[in-house]
Protein backbone atom coordinates (compact mmCIF):
# COMPACT_ATOMS: atom_id res chain seq x y z
CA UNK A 1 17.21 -14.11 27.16
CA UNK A 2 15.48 -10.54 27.94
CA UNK A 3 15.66 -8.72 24.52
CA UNK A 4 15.44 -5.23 26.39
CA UNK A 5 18.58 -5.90 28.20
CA UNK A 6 22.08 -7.03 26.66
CA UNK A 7 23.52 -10.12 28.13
CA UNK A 8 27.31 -11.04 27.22
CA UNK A 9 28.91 -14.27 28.11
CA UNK A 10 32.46 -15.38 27.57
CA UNK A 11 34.30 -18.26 25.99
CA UNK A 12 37.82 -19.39 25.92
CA UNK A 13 39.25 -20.93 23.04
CA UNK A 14 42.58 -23.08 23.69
CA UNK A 15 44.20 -21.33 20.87
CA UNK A 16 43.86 -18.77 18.01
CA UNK A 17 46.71 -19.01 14.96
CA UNK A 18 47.08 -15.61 12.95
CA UNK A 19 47.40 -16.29 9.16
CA UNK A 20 51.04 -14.83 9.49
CA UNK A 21 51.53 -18.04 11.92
CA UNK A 22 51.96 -16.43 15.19
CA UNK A 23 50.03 -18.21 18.13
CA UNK A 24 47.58 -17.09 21.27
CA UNK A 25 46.80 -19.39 23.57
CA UNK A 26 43.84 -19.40 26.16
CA UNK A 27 41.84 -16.78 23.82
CA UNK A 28 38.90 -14.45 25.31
CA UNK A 29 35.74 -14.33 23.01
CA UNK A 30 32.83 -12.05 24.24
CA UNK A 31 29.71 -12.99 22.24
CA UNK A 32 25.66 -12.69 22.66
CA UNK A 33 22.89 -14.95 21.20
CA UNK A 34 19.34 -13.49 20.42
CA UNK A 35 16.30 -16.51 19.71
CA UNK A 36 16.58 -20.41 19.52
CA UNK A 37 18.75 -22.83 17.59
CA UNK A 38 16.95 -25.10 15.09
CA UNK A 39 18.72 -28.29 13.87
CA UNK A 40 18.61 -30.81 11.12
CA UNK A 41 18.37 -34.63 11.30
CA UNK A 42 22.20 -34.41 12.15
CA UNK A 43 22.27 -32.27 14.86
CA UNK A 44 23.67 -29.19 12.74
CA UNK A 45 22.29 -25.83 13.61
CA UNK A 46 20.49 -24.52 10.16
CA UNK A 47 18.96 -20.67 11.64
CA UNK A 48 22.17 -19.09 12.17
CA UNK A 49 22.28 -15.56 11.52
CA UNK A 50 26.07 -13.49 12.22
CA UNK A 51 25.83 -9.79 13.02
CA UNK A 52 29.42 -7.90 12.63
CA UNK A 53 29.52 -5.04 14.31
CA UNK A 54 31.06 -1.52 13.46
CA UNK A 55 34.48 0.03 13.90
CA UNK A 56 32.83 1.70 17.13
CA UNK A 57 31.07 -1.09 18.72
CA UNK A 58 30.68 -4.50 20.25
CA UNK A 59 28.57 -7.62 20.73
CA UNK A 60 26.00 -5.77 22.71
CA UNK A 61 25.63 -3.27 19.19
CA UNK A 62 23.37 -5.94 18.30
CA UNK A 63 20.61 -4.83 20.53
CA UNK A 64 20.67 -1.10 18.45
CA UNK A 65 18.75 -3.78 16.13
CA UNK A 66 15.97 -4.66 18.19
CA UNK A 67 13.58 -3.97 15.60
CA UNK A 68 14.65 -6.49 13.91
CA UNK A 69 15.68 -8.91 16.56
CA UNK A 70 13.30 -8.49 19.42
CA UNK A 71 11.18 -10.56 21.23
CA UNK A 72 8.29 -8.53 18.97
CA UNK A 73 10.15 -7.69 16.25
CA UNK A 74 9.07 -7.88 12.82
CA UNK A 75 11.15 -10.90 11.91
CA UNK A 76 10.64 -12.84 15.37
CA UNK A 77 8.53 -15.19 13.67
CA UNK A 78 11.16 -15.79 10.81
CA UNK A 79 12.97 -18.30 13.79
CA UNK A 80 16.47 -16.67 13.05
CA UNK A 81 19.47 -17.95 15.68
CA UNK A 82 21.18 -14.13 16.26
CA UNK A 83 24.93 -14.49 17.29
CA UNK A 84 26.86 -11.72 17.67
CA UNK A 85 30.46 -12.21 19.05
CA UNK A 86 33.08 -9.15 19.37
CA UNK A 87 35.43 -8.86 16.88
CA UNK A 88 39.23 -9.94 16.88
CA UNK A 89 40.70 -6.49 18.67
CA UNK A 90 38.10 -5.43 20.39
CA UNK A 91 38.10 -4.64 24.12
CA UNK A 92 36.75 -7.56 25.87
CA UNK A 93 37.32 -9.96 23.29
CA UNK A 94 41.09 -11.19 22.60
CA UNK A 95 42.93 -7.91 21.45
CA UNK A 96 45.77 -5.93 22.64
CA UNK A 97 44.02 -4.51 25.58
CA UNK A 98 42.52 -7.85 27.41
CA UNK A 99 45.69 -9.45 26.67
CA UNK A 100 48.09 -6.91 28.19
CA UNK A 101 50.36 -7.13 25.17
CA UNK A 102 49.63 -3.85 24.14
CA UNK A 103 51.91 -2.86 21.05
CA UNK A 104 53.21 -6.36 21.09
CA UNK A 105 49.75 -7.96 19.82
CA UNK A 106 50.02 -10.04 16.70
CA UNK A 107 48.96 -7.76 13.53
CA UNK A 108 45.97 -8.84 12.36
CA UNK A 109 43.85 -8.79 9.26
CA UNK A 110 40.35 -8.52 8.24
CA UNK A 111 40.61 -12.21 7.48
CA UNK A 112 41.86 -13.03 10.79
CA UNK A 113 38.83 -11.41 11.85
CA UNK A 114 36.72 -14.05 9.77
CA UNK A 115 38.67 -16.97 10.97
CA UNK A 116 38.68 -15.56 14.48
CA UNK A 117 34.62 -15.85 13.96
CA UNK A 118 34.57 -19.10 12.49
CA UNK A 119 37.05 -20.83 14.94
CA UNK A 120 34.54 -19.70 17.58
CA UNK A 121 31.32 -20.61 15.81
CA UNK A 122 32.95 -24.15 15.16
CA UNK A 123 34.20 -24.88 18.77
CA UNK A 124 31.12 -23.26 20.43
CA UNK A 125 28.28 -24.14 18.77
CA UNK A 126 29.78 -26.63 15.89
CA UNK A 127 28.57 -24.56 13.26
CA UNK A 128 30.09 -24.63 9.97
CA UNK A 129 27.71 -22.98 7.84
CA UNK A 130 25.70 -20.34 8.96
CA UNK A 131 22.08 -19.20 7.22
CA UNK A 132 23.19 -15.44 6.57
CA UNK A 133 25.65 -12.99 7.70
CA UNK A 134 25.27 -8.93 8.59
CA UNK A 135 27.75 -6.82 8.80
CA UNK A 136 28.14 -2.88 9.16
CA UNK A 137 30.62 -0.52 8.55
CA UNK A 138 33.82 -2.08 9.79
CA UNK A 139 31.70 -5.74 9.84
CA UNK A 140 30.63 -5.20 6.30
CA UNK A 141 34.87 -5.37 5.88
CA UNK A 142 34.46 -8.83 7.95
CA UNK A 143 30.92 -9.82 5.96
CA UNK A 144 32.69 -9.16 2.56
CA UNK A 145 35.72 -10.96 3.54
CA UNK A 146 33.97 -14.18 4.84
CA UNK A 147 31.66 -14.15 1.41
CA UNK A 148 34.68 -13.86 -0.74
CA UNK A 149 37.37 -16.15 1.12
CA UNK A 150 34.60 -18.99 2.02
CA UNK A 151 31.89 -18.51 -0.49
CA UNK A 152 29.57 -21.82 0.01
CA UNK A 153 29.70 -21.14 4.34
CA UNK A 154 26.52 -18.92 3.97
CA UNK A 155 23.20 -18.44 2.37
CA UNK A 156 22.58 -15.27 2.35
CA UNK A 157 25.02 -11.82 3.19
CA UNK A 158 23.47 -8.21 4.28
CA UNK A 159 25.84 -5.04 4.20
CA UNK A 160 25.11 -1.83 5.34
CA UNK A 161 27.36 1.44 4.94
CA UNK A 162 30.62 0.01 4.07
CA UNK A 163 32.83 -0.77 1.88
CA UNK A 164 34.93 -3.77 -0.31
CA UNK A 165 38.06 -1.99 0.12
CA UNK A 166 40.02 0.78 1.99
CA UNK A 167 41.19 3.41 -0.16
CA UNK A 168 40.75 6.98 -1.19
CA UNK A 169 39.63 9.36 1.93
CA UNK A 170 38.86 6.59 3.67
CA UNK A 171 42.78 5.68 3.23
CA UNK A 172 43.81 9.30 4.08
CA UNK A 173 42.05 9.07 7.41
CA UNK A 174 43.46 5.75 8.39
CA UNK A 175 46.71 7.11 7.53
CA UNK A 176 45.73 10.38 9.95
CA UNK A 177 44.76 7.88 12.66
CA UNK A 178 47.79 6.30 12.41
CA UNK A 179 49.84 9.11 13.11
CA UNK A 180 48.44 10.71 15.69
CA UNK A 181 48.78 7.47 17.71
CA UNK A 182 52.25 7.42 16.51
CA UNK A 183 53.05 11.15 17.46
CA UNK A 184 53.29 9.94 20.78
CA UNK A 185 56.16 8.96 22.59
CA UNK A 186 54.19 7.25 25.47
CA UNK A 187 53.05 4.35 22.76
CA UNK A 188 55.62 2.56 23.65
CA UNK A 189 55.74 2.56 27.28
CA UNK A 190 55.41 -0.13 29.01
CA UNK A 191 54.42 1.11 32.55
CA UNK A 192 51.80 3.32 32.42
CA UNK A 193 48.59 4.19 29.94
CA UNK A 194 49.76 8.55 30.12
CA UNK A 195 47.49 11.43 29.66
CA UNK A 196 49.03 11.94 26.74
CA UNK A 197 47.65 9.15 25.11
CA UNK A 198 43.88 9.55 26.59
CA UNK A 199 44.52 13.35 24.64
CA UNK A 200 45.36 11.36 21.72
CA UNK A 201 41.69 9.67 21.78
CA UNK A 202 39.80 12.45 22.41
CA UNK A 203 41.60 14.06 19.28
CA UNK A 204 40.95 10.45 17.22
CA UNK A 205 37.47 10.53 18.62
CA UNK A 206 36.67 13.75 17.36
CA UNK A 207 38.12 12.68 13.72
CA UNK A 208 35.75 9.75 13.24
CA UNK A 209 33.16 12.28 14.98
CA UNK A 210 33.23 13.22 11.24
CA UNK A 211 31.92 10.62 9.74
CA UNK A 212 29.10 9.40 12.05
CA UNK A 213 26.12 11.32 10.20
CA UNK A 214 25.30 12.41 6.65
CA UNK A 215 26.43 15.27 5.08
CA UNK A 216 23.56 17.31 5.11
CA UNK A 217 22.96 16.51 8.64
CA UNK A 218 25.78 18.08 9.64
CA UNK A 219 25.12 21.24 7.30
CA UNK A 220 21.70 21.79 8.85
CA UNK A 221 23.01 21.26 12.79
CA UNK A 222 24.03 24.64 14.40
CA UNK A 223 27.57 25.02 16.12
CA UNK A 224 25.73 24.64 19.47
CA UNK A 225 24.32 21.07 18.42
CA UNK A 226 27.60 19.84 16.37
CA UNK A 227 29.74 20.58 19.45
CA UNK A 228 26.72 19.03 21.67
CA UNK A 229 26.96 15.84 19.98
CA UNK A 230 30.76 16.21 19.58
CA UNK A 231 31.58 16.18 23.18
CA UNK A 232 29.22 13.03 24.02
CA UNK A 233 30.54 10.84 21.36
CA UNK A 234 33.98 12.09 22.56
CA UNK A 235 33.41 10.75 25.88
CA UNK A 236 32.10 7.88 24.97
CA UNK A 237 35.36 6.91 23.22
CA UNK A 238 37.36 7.65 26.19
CA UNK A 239 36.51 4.08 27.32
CA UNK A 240 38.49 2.42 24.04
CA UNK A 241 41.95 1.53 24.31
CA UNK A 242 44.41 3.29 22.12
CA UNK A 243 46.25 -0.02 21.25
CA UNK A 244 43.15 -1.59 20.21
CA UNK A 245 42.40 1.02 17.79
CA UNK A 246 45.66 1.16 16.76
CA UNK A 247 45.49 -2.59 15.59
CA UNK A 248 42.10 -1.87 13.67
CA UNK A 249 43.39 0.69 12.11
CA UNK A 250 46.14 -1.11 10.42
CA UNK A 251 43.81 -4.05 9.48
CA UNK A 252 41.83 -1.65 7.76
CA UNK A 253 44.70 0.09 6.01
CA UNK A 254 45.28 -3.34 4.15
CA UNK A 255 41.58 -4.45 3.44
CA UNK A 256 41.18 -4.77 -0.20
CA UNK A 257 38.70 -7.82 -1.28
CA UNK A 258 37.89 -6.12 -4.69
CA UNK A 259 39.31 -8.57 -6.62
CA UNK A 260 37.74 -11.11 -5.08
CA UNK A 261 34.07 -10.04 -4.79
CA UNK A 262 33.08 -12.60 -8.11
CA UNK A 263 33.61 -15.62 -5.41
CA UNK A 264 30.06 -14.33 -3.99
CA UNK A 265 28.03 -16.96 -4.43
CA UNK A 266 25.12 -16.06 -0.83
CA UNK A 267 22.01 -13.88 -1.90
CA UNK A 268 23.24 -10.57 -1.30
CA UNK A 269 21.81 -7.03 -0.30
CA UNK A 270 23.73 -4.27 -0.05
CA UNK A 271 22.42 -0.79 1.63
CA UNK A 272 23.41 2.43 1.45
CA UNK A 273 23.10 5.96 2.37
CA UNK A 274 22.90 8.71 -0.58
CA UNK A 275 24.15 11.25 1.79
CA UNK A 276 27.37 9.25 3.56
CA UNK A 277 30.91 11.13 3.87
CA UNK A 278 32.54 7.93 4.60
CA UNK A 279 31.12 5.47 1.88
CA UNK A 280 30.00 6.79 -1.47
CA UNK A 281 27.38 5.17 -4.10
CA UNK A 282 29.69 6.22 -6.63
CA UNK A 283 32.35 4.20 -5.36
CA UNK A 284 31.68 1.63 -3.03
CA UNK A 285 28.37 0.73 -4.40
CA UNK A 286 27.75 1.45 -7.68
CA UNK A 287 30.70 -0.95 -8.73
CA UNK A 288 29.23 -3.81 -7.04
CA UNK A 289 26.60 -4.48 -9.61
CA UNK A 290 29.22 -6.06 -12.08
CA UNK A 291 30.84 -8.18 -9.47
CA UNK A 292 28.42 -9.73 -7.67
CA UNK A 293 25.75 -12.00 -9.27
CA UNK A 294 22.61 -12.26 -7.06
CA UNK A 295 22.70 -9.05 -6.01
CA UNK A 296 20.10 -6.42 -4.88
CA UNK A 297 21.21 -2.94 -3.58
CA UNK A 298 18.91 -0.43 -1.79
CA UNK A 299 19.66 3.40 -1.87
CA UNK A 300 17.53 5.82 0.51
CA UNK A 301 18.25 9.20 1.92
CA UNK A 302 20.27 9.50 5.15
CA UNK A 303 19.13 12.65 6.29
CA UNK A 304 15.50 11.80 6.29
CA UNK A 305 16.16 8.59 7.87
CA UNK A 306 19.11 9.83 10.82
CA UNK A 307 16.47 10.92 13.48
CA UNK A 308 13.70 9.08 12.02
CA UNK A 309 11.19 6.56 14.35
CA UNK A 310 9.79 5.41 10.72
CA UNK A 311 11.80 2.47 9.92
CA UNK A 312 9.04 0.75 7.51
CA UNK A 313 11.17 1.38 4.43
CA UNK A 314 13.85 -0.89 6.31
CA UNK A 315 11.11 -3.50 7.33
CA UNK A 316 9.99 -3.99 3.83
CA UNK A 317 12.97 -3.90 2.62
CA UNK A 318 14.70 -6.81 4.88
CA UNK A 319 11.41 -8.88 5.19
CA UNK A 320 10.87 -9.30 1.24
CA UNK A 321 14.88 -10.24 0.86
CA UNK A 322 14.94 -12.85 3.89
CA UNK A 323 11.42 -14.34 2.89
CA UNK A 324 13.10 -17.53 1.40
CA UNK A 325 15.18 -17.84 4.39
CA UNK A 326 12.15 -18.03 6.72
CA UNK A 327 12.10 -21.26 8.76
């Protein structure tokens, strides 16, 4: 597969069952692979290496790692098995969009995220184990989730920006989200996608605008620039569907794994930013030191990283943790 271009493909699985018990049949998974399978004496594949993608993205985010990933990246000779497969909700995978079920989608939790992930990676590719997970942002939720409801199905679990629960500001916003989408009468119609609700995302869009750099980033763009940079993320979002954000929001209103995170039994590296709005050292990092046994946490700078070329810190970084894990 061309590493400078993203390929997607698409598989069906006969049936997905939500943890509350309610059944899709004939279910829509987008998904991309990066590098070759290796396999034991009995056929299993041992290299397997998840990416979860953020709140914002896709399968296809997985290519914003090509430094990592790419034909000449610094870890192509590690012999890693990338998969990357769109999250339960997202547009293009099964969510309320693709379905056409639109409000009437079956509520879904982080964890049915997970299972959605590992019903796939089962059926597909008869993989019950994989070699290492990485998540970000809203797949950190997924990557936290998998290492604390199925502890021994990994070696190894990477999390960047993000978070082991929902709570705080990052509560308040949900909440905000929430009601916007709600403010509308048009939610709940069931013959046309209004105006009124494309308004509605360019108002969401410029909420989680908000979050997308560190704060001192912000503080040192002019008006000019934060209104630049505004409007473009803005219209990217105009291609998400309200009802699929709507769903992802109220998974991540109810994410909490905090009392789980002891489970962790995968080599674990946690990164962070010193400088985020949206996750804080303080809280969402900090407190991780007591929970989770093999455990190493980076902290750099945001701002000096954000529109950086220079990502050696990252490279040493990721190559000295995945060293054992090289194949």
């Amino acid at each position: 597969m061309n590493d400078s271009k993203f390929n997607s493909e698409t598989y069906i699985m006969e049936e997905f069952k939500f943890d509350y018990g309610r059944v899709l049949k004939d279910v829509q998974v987008q998904y991309t692979t990066r590098g070759t399978p290796k396999y034991d004496d009995e056929g299993n594949i041992i290299n397997a290496f998840v990416f979860c993608h953020r709140f914002t993205g896709d399968c296809s985010s997985l290519d914003d790692l090509y430094h990592l990933v790419g034909e000449n990246s610094i870890l192509s000779d590690y012999n890693f098995f990338y998969i990357s497969i769109t999250s339960l909700g997202f547009s293009e995978s099964c969510s309320p969009s693709t379905t056409n079920l639109k409000y009437d989608f079956p509520q879904y939790s982080i964890k049915d995220c997970v299972n959605f992930k590992r019903k796939f990676l089962a059926e597909k590719f008869n993989i019950t184990k994989v070699l290492g997970i990485l998540g970000v942002g809203f797949g950190g939720f997924e990557a936290y989730t998998w290492a604390c409801e199925y502890p021994d199905e990994m070696g190894f679990l990477m999390v960047g920006y993000s978070s082991f629960k929902t709570n705080g500001y990052r509560y308040i916003i949900s909440k905000v989200i929430d009601s916007i989408i709600l403010s509308s009468d048009d939610y709940y119609n069931d013959d046309i996608y209004s105006q009124n609700l494309s308004e509605i995302m360019v108002s969401i869009n410029r909420l989680l605008y908000s979050q997308i750099f560190p704060k001192r980033v912000f503080q040192d763009l002019t008006l000019g620039e934060l209104d630049g940079l505004m409007e473009e993320f803005v219209d990217e979002g105009l291609f998400k569907d309200v009802y699929d954000l709507k769903f992802r929001n109220d998974a991540m209103l109810h994410y909490n794994v905090e009392d789980q995170l002891t489970n962790i039994k995968a080599k674990t590296l946690i990164v962070s930013d010193s400088d985020n709005i949206y996750y804080s050292i303080e809280f969402d990092t900090l407190p991780l030191k007591d929970k989770i046994e093999d455990l190493t946490v980076f902290i750099f700078e945001g701002k000096d990283f954000t529109f950086s070329d220079d990502y050696s810190l990252f490279f040493d970084l990721f190559i000295g943790f995945l060293e054992e894990f090289k194949l």
